[in-house]
N, C-alpha and C. Protein backbone atom coordinates (compact mmCIF):
# COMPACT_ATOMS: atom_id res chain seq x y z
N UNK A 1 72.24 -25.25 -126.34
CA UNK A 1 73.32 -25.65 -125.46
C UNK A 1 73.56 -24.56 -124.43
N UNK A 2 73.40 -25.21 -123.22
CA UNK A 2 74.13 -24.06 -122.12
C UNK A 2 75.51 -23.63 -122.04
N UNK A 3 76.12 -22.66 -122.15
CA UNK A 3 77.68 -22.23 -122.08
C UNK A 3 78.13 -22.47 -120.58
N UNK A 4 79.09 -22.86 -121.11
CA UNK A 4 80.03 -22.57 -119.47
C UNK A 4 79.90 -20.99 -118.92
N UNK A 5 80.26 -21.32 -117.69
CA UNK A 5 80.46 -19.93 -117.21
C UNK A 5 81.66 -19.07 -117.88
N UNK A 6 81.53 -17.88 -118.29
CA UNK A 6 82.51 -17.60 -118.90
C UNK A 6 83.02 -15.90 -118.24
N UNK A 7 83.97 -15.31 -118.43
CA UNK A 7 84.60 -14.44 -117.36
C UNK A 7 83.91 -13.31 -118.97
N UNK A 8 84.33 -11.41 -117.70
CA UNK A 8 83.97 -10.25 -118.41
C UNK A 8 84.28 -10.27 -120.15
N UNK A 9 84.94 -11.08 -120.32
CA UNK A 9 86.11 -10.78 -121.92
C UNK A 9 85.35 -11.99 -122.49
N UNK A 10 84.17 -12.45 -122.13
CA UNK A 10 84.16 -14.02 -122.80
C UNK A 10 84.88 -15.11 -123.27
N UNK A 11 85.83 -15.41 -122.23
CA UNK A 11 86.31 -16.36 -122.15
C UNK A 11 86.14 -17.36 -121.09
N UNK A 12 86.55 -18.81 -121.54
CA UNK A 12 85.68 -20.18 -120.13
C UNK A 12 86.73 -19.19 -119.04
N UNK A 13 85.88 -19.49 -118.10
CA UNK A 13 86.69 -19.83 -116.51
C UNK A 13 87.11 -20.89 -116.32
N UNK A 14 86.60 -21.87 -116.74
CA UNK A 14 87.34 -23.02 -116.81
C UNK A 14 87.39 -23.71 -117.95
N UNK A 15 88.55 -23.63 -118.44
CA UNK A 15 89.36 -23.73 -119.56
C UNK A 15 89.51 -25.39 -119.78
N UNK A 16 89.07 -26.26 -118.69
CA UNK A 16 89.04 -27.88 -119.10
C UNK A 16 87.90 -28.27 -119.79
N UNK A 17 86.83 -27.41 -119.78
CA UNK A 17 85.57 -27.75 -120.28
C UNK A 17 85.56 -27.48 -121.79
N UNK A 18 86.59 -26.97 -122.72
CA UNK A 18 86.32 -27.06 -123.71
C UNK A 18 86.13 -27.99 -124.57
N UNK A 19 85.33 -27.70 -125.51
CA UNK A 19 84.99 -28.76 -126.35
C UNK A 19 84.39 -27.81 -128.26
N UNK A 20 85.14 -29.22 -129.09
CA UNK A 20 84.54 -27.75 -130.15
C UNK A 20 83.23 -27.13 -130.14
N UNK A 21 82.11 -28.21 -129.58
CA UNK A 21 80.63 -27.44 -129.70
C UNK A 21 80.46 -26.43 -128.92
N UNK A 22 81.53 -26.09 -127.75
CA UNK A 22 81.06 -25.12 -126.81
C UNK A 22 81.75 -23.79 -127.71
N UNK A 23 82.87 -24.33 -128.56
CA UNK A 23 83.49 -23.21 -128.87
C UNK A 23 83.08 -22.37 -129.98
N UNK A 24 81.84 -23.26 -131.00
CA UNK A 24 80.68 -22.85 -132.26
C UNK A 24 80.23 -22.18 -131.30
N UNK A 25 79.15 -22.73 -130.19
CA UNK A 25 78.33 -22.00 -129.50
C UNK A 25 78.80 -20.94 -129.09
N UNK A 26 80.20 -20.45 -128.58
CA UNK A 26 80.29 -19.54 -128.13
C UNK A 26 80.47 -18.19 -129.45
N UNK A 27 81.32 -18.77 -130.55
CA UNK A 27 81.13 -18.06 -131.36
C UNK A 27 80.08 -17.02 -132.43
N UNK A 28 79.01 -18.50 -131.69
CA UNK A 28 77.33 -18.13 -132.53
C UNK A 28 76.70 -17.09 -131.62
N UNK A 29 77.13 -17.56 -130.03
CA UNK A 29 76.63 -16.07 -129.46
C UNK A 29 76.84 -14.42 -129.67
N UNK A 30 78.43 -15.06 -129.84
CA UNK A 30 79.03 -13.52 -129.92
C UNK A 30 78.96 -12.69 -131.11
N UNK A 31 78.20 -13.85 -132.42
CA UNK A 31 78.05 -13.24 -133.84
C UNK A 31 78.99 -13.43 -134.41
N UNK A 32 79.80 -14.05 -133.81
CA UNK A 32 81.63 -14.66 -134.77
C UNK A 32 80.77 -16.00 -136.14
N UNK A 33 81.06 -15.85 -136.94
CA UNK A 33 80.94 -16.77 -138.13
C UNK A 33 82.26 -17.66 -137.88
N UNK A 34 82.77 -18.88 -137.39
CA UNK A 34 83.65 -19.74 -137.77
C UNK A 34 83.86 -20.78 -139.23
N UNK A 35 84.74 -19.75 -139.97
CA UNK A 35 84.72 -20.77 -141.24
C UNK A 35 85.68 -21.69 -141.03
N UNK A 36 86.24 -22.58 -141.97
CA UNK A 36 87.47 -23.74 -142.19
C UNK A 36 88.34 -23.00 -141.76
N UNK A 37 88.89 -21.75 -142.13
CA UNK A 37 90.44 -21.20 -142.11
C UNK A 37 90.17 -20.65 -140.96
N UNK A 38 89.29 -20.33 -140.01
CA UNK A 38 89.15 -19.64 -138.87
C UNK A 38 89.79 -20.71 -138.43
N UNK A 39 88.54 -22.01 -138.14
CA UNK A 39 88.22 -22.92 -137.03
C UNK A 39 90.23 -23.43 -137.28
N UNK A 40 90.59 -23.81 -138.54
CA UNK A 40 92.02 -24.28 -138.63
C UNK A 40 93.10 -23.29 -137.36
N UNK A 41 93.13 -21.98 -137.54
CA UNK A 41 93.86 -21.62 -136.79
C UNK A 41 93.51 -21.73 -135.13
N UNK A 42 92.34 -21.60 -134.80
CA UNK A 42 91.39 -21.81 -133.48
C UNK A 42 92.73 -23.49 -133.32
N UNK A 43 92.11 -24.50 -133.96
CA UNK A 43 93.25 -25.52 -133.59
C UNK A 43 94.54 -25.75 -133.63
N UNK A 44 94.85 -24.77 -134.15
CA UNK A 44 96.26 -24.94 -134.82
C UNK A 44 96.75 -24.26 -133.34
N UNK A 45 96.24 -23.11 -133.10
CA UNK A 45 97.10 -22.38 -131.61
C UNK A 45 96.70 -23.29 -130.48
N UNK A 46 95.73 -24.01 -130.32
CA UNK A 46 95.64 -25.05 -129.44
C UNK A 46 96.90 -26.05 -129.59
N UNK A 47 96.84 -26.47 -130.83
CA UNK A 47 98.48 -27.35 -130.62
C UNK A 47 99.46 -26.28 -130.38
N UNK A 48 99.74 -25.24 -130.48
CA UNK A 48 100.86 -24.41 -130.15
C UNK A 48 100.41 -24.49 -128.57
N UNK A 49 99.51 -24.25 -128.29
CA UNK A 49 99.55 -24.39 -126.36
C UNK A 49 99.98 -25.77 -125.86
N UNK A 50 99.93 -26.47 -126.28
CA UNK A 50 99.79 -27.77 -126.17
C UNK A 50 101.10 -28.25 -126.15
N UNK A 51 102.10 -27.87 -127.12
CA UNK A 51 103.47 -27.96 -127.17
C UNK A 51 104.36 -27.08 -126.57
N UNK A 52 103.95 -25.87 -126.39
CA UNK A 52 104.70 -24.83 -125.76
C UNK A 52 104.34 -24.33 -124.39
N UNK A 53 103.19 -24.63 -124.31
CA UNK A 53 102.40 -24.19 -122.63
C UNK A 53 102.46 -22.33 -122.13
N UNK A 54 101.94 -21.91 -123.77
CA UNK A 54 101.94 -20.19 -123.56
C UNK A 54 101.27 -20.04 -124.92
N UNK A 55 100.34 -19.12 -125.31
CA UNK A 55 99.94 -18.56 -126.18
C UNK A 55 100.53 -17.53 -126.84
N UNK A 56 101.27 -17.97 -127.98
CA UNK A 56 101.98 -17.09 -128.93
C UNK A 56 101.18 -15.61 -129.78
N UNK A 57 102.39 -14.83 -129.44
CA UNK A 57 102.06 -13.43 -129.72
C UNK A 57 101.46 -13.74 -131.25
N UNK A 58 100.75 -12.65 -131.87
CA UNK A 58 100.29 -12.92 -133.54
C UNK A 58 101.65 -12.65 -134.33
N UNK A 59 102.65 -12.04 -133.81
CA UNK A 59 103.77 -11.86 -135.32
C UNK A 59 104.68 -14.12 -135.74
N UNK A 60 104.78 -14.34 -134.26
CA UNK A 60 105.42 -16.04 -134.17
C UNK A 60 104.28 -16.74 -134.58
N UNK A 61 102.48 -16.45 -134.11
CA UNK A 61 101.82 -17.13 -134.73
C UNK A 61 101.44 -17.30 -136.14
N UNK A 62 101.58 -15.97 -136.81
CA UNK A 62 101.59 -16.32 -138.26
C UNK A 62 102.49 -16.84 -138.75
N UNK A 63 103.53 -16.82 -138.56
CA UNK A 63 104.82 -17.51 -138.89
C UNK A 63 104.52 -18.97 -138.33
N UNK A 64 104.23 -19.56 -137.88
CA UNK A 64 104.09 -20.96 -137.18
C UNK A 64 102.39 -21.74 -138.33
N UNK A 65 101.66 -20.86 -138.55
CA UNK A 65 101.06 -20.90 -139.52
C UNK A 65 101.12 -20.92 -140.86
N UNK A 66 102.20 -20.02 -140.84
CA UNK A 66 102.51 -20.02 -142.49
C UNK A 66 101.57 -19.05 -143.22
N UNK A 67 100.43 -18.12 -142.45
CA UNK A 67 100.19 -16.91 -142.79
C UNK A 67 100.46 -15.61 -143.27
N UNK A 68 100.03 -14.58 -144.09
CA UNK A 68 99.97 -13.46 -143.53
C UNK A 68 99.40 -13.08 -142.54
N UNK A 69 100.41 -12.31 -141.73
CA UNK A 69 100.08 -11.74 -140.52
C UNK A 69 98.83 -10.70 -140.73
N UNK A 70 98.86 -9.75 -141.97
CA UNK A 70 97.86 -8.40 -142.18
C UNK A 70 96.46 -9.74 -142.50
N UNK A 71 96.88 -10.27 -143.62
CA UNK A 71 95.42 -11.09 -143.97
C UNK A 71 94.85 -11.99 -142.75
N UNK A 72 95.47 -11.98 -141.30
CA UNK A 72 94.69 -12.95 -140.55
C UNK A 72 93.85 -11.79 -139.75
N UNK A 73 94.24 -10.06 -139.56
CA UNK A 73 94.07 -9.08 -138.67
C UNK A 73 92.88 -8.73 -139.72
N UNK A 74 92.85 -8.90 -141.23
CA UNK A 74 91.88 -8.56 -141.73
C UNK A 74 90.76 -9.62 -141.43
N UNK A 75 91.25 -10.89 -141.89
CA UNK A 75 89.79 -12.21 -141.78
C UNK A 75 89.02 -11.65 -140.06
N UNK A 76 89.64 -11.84 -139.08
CA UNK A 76 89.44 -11.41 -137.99
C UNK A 76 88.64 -9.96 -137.45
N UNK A 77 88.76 -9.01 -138.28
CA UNK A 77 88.63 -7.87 -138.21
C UNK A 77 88.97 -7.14 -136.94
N UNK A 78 90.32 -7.72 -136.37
CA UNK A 78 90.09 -7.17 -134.66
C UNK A 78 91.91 -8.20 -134.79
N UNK A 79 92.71 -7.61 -133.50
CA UNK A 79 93.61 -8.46 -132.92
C UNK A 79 93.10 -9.93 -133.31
N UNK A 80 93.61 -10.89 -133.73
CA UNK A 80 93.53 -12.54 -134.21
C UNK A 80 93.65 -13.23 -132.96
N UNK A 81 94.93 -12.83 -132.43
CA UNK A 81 94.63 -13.71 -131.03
C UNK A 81 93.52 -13.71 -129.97
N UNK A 82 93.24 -12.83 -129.59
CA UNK A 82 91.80 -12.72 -129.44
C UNK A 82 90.80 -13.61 -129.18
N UNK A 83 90.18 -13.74 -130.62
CA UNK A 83 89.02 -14.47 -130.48
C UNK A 83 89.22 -15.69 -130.81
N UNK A 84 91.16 -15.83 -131.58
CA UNK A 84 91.54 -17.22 -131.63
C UNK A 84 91.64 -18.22 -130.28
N UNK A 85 91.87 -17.55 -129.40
CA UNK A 85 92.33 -17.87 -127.94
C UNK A 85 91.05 -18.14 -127.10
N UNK A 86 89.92 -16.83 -127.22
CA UNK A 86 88.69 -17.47 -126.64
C UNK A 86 87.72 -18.34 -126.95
N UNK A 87 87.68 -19.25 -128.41
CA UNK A 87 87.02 -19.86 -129.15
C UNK A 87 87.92 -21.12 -128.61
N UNK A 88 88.71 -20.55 -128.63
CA UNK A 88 89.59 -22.07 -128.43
C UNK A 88 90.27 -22.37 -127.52
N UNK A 89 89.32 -22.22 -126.25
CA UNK A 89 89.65 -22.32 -124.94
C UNK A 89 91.12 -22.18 -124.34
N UNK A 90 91.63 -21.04 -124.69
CA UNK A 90 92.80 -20.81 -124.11
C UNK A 90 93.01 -19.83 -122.93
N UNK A 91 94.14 -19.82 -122.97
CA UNK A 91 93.99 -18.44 -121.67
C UNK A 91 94.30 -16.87 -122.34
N UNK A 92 94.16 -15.63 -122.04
CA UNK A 92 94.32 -14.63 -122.90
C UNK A 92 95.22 -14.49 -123.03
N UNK A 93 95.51 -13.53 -124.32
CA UNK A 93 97.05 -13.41 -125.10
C UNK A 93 97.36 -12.09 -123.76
N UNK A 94 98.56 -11.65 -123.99
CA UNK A 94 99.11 -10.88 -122.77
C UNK A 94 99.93 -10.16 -124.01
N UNK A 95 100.18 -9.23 -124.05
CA UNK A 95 101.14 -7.94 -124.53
C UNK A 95 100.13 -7.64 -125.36
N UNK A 96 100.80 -7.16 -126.49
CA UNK A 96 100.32 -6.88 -128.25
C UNK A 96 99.18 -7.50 -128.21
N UNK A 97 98.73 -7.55 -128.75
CA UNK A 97 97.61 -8.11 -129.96
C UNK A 97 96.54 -7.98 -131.06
């Protein structure tokens, strides 16, 4: 599969083109493994964009999840929002993360 064009941080430039296969593919490039509890939160902050029209910081997103906040920074090994946000065609998180 060809990727979208995607900006320095690997994320789409254009953010309408997502689709989940672009968002495996992008993960398979970058060496990200997407399991169930990944790919769940990958959608789950998509409906949080979706209803709120802003990408929630990680302390409201675990809470909106029903997570631990430490066990999602561990599964992730890195800031969660992150690669939750670029897998899942969002726009980047802004403050913290």
């Amino acid at each position: 599969m060809e990727l979208p064009e995607r900006d320095g941080d690997g994320y789409l430039v254009d953010n309408s083109v997502w689709t989940s296969e672009i968002a495996r593919a992008m993960a398979q490039v970058d060496g990200v493994q997407l399991d169930d509890t990944k790919w769940q939160q990958i959608l789950k902050a998509r409906e949080y964009y979706e209803e709120y029209a802003v990408v929630p910081p990680i302390r409201k997103f675990s809470k909106y999840m029903g997570e631990d906040q430490k066990a999602m920074f561990k599964m992730w090994m890195t800031g969660p929002m992150k690669p939750i946000t670029k897998y899942g065609g969002l726009p980047k998180p802004t403050g913290c993360v």
